[in-house]
PDB file of N, CA and C in Angstrom:
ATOM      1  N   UNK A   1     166.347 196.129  -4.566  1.00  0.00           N
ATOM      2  CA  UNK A   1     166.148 194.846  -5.208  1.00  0.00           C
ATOM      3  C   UNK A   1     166.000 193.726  -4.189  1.00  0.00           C
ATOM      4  N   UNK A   2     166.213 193.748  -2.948  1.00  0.00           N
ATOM      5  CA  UNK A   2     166.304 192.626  -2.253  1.00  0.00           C
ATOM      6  C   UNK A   2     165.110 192.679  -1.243  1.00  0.00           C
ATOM      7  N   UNK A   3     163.791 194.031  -1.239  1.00  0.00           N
ATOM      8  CA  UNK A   3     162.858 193.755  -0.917  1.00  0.00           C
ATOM      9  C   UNK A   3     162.031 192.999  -1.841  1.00  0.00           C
ATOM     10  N   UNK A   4     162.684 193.400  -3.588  1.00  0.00           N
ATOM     11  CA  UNK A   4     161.556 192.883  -4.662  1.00  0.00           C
ATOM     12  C   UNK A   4     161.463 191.266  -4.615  1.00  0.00           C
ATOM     13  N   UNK A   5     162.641 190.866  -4.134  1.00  0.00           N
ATOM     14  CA  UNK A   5     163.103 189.395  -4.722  1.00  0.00           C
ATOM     15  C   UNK A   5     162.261 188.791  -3.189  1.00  0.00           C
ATOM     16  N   UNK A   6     162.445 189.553  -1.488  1.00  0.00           N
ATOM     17  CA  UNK A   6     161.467 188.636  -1.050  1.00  0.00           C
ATOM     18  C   UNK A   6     160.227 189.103  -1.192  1.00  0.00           C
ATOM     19  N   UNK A   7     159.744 190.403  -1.634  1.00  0.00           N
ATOM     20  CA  UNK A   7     157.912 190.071  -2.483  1.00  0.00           C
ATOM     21  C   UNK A   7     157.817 189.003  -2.915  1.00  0.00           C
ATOM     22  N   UNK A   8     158.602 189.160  -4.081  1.00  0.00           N
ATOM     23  CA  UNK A   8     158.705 188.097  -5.393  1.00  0.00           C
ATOM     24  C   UNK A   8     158.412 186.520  -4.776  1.00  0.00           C
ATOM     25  N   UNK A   9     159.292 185.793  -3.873  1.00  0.00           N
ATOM     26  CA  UNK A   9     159.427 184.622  -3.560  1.00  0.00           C
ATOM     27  C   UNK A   9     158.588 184.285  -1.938  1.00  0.00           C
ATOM     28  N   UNK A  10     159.727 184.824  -0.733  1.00  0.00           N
ATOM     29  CA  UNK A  10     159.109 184.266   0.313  1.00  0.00           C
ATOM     30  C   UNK A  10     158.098 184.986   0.744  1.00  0.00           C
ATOM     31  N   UNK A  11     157.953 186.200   0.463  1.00  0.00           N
ATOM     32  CA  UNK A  11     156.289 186.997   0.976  1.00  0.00           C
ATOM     33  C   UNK A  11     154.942 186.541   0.463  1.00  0.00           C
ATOM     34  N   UNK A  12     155.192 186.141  -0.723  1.00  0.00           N
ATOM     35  CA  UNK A  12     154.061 185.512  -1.581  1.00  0.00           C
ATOM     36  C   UNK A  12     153.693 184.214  -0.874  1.00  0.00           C
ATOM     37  N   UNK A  13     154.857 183.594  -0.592  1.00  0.00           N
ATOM     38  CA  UNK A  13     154.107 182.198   0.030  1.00  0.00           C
ATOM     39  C   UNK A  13     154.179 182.164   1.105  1.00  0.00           C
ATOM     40  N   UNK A  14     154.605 183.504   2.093  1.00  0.00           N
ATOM     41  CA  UNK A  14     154.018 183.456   4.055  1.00  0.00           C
ATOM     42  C   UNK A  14     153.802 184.528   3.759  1.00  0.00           C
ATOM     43  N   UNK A  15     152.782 185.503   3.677  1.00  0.00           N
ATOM     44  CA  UNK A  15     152.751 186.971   3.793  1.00  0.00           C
ATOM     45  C   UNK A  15     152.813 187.193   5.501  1.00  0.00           C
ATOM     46  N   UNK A  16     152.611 186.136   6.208  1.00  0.00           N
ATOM     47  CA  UNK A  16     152.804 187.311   7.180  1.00  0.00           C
ATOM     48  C   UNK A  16     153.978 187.327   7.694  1.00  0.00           C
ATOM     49  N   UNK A  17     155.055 186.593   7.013  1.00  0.00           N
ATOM     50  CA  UNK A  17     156.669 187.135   6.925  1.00  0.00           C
ATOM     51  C   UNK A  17     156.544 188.770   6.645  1.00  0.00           C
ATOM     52  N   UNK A  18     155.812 189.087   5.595  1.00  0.00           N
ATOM     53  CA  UNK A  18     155.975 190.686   4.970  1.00  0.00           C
ATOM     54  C   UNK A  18     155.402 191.388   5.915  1.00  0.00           C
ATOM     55  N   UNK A  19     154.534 190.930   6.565  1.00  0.00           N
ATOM     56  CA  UNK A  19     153.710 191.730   8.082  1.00  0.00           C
ATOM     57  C   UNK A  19     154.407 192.035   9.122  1.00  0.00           C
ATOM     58  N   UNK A  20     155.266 190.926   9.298  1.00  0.00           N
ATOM     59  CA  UNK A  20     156.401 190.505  10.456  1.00  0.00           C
ATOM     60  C   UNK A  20     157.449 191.772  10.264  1.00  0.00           C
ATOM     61  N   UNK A  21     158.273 191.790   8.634  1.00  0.00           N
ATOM     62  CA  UNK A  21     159.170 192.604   8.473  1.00  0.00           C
ATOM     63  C   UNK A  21     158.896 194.128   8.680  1.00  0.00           C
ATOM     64  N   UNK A  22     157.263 194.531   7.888  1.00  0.00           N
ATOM     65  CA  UNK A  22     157.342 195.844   8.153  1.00  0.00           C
ATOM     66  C   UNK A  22     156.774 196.522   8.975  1.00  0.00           C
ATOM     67  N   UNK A  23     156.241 195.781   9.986  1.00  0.00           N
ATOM     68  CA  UNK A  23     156.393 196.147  11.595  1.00  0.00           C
ATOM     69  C   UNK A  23     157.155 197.232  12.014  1.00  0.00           C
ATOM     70  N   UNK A  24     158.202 197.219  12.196  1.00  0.00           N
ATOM     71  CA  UNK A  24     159.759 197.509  12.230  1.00  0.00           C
ATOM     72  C   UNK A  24     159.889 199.020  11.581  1.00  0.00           C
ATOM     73  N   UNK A  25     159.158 198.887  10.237  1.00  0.00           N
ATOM     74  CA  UNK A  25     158.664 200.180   9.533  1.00  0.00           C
ATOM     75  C   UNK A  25     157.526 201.079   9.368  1.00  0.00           C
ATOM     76  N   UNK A  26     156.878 200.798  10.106  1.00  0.00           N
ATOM     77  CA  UNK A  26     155.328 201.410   9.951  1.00  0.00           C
ATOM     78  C   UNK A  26     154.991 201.694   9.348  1.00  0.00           C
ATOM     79  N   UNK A  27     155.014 203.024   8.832  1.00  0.00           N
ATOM     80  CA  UNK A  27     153.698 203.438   8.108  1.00  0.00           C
ATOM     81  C   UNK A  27     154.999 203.479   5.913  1.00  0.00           C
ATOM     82  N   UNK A  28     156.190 202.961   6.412  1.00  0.00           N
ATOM     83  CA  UNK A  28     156.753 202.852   5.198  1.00  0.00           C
ATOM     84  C   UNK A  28     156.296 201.707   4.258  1.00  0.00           C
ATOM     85  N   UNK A  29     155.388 200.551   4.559  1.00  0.00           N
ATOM     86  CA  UNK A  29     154.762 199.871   4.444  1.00  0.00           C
ATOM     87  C   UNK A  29     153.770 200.215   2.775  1.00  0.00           C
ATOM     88  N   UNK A  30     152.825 201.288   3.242  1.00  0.00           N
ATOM     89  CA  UNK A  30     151.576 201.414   2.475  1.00  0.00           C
ATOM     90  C   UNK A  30     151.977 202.357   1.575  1.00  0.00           C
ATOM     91  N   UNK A  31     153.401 203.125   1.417  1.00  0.00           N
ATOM     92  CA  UNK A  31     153.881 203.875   0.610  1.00  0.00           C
ATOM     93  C   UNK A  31     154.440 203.190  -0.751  1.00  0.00           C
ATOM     94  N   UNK A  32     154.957 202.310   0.575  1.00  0.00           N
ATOM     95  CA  UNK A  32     155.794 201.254  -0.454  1.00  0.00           C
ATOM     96  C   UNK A  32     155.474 200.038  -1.564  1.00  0.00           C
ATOM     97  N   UNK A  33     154.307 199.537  -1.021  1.00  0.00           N
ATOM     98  CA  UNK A  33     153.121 198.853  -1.694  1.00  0.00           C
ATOM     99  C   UNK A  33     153.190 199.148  -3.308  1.00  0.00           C
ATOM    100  N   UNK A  34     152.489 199.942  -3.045  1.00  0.00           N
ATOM    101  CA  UNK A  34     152.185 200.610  -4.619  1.00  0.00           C
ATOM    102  C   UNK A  34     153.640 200.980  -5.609  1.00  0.00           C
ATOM    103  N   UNK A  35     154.560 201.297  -4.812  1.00  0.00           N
ATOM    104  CA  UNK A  35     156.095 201.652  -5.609  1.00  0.00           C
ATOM    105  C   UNK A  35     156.305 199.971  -6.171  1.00  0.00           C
ATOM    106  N   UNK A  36     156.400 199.342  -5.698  1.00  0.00           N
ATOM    107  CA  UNK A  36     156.977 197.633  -5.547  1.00  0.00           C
ATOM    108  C   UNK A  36     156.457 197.390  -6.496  1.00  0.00           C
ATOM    109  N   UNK A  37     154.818 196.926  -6.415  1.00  0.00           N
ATOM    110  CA  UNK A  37     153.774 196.348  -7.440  1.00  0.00           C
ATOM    111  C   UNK A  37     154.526 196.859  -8.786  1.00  0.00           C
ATOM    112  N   UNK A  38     154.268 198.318  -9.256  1.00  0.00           N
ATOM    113  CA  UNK A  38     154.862 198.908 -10.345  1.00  0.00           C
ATOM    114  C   UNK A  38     156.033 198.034 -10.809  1.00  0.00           C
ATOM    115  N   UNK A  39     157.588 198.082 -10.116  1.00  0.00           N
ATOM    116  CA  UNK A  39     158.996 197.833 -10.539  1.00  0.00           C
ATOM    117  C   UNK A  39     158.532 196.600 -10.261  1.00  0.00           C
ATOM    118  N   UNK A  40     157.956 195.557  -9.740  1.00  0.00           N
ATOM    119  CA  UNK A  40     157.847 194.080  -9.884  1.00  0.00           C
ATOM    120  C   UNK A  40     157.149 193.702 -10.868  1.00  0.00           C
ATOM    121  N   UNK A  41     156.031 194.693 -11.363  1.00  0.00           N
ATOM    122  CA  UNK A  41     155.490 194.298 -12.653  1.00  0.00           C
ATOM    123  C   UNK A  41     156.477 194.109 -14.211  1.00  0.00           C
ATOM    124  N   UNK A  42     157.141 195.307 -13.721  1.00  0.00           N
ATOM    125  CA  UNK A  42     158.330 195.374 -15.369  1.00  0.00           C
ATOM    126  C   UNK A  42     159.028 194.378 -14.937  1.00  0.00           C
ATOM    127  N   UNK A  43     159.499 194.532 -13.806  1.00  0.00           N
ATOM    128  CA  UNK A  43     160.742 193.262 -13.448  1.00  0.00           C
ATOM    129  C   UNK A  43     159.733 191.778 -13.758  1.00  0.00           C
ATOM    130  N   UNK A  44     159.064 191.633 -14.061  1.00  0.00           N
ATOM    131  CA  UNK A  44     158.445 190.350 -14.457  1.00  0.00           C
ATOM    132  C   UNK A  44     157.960 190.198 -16.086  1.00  0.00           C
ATOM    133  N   UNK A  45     157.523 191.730 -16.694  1.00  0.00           N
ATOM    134  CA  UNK A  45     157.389 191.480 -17.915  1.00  0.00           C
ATOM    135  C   UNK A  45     159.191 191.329 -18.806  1.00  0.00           C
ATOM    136  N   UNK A  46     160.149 192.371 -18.129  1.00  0.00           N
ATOM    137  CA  UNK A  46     161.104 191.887 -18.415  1.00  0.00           C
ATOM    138  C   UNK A  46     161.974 190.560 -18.480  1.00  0.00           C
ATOM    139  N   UNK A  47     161.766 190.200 -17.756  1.00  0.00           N
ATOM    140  CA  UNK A  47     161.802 188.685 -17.479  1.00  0.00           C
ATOM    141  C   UNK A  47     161.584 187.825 -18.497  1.00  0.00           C
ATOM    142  N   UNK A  48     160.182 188.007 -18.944  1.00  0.00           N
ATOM    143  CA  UNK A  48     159.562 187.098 -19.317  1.00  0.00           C
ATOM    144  C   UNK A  48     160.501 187.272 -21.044  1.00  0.00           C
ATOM    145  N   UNK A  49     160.343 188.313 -21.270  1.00  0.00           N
ATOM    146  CA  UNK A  49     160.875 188.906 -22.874  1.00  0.00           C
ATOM    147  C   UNK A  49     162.602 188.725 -22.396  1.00  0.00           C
ATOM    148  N   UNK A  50     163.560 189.004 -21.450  1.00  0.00           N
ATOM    149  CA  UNK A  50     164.953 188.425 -21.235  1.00  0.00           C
ATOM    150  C   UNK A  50     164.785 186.985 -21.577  1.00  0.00           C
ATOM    151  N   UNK A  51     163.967 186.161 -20.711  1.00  0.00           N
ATOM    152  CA  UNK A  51     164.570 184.111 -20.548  1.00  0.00           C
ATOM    153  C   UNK A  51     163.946 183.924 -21.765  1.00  0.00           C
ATOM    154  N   UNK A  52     162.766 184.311 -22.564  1.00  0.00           N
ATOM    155  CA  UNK A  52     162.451 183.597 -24.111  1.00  0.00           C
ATOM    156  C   UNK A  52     163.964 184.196 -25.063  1.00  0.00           C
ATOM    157  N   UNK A  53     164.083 185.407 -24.542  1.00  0.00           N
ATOM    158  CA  UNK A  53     165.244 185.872 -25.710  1.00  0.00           C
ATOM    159  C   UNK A  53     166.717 184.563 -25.554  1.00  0.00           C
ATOM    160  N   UNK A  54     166.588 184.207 -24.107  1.00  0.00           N
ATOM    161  CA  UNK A  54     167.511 183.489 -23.925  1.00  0.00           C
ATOM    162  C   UNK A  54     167.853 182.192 -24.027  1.00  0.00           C
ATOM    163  N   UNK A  55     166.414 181.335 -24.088  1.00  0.00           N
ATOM    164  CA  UNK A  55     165.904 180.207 -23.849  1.00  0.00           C
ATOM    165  C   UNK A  55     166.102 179.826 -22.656  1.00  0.00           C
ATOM    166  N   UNK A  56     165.471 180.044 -21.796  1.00  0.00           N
ATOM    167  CA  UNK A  56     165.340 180.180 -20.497  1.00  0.00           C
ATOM    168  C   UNK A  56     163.794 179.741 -19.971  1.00  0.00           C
ATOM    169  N   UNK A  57     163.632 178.730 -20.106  1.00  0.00           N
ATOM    170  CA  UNK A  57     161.956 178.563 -19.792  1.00  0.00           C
ATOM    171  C   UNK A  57     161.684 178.839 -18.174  1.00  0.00           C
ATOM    172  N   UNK A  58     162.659 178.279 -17.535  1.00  0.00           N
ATOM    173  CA  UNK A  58     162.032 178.194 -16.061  1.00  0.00           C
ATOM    174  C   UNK A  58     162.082 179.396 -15.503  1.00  0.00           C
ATOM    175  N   UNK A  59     163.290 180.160 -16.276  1.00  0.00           N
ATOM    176  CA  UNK A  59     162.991 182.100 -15.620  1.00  0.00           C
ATOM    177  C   UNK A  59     161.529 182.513 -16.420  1.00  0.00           C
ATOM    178  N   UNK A  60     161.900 182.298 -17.847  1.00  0.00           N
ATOM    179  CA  UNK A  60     160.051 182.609 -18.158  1.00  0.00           C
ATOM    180  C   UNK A  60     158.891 182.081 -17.293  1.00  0.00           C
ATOM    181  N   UNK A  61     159.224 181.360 -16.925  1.00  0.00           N
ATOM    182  CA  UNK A  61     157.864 180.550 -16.014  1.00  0.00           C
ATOM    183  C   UNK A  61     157.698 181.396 -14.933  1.00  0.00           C
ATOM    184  N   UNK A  62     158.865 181.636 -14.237  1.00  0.00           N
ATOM    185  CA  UNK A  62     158.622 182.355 -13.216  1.00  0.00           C
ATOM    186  C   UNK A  62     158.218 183.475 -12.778  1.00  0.00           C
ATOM    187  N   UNK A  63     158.604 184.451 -14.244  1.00  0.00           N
ATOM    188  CA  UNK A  63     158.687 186.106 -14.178  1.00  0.00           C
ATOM    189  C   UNK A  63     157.053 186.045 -14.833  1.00  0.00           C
ATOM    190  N   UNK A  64     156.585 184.883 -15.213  1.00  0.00           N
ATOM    191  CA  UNK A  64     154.969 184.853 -16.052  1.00  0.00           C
ATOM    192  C   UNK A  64     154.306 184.769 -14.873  1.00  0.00           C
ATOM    193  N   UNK A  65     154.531 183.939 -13.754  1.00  0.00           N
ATOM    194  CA  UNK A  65     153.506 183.534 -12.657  1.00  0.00           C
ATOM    195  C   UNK A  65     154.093 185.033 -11.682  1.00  0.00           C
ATOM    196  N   UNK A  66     155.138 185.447 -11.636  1.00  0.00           N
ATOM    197  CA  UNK A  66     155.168 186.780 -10.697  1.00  0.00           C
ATOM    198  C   UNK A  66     153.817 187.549 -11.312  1.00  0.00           C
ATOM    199  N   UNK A  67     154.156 187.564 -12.596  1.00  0.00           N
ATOM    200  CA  UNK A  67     152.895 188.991 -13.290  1.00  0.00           C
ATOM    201  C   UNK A  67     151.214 188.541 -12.763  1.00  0.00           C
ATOM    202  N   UNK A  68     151.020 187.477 -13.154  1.00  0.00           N
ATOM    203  CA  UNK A  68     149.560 186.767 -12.549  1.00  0.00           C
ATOM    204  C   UNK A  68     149.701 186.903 -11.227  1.00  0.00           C
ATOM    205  N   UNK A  69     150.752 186.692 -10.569  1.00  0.00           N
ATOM    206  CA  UNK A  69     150.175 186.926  -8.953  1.00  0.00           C
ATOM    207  C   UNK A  69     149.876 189.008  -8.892  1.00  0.00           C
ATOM    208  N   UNK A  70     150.974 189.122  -9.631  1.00  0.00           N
ATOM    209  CA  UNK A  70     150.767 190.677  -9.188  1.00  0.00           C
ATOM    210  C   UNK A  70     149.351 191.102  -9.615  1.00  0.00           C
ATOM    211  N   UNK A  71     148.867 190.528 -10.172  1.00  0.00           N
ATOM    212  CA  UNK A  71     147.611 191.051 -11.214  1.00  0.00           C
ATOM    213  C   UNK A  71     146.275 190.329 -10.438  1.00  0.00           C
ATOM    214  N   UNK A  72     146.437 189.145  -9.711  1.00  0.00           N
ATOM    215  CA  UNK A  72     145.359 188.553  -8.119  1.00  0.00           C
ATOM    216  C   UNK A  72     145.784 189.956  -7.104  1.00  0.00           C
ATOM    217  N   UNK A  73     146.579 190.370  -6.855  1.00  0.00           N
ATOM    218  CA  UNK A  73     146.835 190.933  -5.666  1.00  0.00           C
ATOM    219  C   UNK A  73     146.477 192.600  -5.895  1.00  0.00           C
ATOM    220  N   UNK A  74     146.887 193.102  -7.164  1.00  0.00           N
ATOM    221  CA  UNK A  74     146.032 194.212  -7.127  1.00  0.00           C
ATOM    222  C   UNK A  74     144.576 194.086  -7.265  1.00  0.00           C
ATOM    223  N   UNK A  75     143.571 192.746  -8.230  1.00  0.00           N
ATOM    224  CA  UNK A  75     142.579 192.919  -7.529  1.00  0.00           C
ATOM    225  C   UNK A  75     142.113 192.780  -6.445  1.00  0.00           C
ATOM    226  N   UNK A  76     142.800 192.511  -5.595  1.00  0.00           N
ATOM    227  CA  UNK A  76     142.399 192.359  -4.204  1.00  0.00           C
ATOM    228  C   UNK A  76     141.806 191.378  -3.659  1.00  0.00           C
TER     229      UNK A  76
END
């Protein structure tokens, strides 16, 4: 969970923080990609269906714009 949360936040807005980190890891990198995208996608549709259940707009806001970025970034 604490690679998802910096996908989620500070990788998105410096990726080459995420370049920087998996350096360090090589080739665990391009494995990992595709695992993340997946569990960050639910972890964002969940989200979105948790903060409305809760009234929670600004977690809805957030877990809505995670899914749109995830959905720019798999098209490439």
């Amino acid at each position: 969970m604490d690679w998802s949360r910096l996908w989620m936040r500070e990788w998105l807005r410096r990726p080459n923080l995420k370049d920087a980190f998996f350096e360090g890891y090589g080739e665990v990198k391009d494995s990992w990609e595709g695992s993340m995208q997946r569990l960050l996608t639910l972890n964002g549709v969940g989200g979105v269906v948790w903060a409305t259940e809760h009234n929670d707009p600004a977690f809805a806001e957030e877990s809505r714009l995670l899914v749109q970025r995830l959905r720019s970034y798999a098209a490439g």
